[in-house]
Protein backbone atom coordinates (compact mmCIF):
# COMPACT_ATOMS: atom_id res chain seq x y z
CA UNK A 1 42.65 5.84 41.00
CA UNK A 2 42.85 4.51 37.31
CA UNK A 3 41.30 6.28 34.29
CA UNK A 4 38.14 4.90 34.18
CA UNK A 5 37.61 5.08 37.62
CA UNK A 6 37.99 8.63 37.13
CA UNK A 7 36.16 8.94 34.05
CA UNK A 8 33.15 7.11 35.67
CA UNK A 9 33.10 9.90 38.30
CA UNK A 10 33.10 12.87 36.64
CA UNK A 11 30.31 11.14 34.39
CA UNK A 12 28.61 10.63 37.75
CA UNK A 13 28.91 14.57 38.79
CA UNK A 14 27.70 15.30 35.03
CA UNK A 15 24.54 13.20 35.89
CA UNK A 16 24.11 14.81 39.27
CA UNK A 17 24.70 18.37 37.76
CA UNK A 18 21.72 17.41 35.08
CA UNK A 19 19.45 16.07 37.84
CA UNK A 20 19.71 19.70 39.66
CA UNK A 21 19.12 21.12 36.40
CA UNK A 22 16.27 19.37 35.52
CA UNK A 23 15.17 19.80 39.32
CA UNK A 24 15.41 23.96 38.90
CA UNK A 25 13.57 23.51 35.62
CA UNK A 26 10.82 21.50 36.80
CA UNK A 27 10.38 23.76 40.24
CA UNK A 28 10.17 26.59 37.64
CA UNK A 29 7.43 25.14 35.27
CA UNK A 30 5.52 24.17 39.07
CA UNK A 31 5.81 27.67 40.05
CA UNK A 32 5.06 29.46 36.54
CA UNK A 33 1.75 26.94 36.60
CA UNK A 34 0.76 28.15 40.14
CA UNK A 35 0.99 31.74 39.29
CA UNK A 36 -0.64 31.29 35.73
CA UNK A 37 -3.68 29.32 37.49
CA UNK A 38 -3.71 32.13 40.28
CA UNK A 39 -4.40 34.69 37.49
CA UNK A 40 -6.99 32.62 35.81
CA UNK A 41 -8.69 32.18 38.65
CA UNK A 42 -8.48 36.21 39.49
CA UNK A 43 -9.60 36.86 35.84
CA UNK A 44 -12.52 34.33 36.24
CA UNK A 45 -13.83 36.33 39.57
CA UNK A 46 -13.60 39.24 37.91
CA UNK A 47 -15.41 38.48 34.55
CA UNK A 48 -18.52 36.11 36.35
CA UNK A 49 -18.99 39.14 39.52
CA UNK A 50 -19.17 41.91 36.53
CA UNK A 51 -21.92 39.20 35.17
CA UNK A 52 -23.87 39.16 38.22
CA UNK A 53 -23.72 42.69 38.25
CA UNK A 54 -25.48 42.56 34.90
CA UNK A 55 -29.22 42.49 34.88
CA UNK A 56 -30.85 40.50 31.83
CA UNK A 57 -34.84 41.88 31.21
CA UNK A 58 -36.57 39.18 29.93
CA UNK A 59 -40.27 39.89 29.29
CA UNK A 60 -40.17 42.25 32.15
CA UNK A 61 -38.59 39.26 34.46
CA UNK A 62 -35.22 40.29 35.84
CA UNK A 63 -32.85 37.48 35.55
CA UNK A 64 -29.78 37.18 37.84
CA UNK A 65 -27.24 34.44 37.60
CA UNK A 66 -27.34 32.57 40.84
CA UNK A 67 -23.97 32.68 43.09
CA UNK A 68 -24.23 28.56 42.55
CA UNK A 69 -24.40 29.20 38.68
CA UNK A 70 -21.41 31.50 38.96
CA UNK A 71 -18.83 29.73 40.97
CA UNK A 72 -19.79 26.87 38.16
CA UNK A 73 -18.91 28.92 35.81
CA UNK A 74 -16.00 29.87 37.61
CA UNK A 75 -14.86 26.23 38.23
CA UNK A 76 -15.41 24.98 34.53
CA UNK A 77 -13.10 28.49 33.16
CA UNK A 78 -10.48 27.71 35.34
CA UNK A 79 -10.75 24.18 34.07
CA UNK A 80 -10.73 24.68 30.50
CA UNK A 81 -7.96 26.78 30.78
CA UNK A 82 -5.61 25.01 32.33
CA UNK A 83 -6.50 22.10 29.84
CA UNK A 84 -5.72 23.83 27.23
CA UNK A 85 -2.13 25.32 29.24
CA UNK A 86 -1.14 21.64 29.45
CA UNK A 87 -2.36 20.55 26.01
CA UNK A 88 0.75 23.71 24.67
C-alpha cells in the first residue's frame, strides 16, 4: 500500500471517528431535550392543578378553571417553553 493510499485511510477512520462523535453528541442533546420537556411538563401539572385548587370569588360567583381550560393551558406552557429551549 502506497502513501496516499494510506493517508486516505486513516483520513477515512478520522471521518468515521467524527461521525460517532457527532452521533454521541446528538443522542445526548435528544436525551437532555426529552428529560428537559419531561420536567416542563411535570412543572406545568403542578402549577395549573394548584390553580384549580384555587377558588376565584367574583361577585359572590365561584369561578373554577375548567379541566378543558387547564390541560390548554398546560399544552400552550409546554409549548412556549420548548420554543424558547430551541430558540437558545
Amino acid at each position: 500500500m502506497d502513501q496516499a493510499q494510506q493517508l486516505f485511510l486513516q483520513r477515512l477512520e478520522n471521518i468515521e471517528q467524527e461521525l460517532s462523535n457527532l452521533s454521541k453528541q446528538v443522542k445526548e442533546c435528544n436525551d437532555n431535550q426529552t428529560e428537559v420537556k419531561a420536567m416542563l411538563q411535570h412543572i406545568v401539572q403542578q402549577s395549573t392543578s394548584s390553580s384549580t385548587a384555587n377558588v376565584a370569588r367574583l361577585d359572590g360567583v365561584i369561578c373554577r378553571p375548567s379541566k378543558a381550560d387547564n390541560k390548554h393551558l398546560e399544552e400552550l406552557s409546554v409549548e412556549l417553553c420548548i420554543n424558547v429551549l430551541e430558540e437558545h
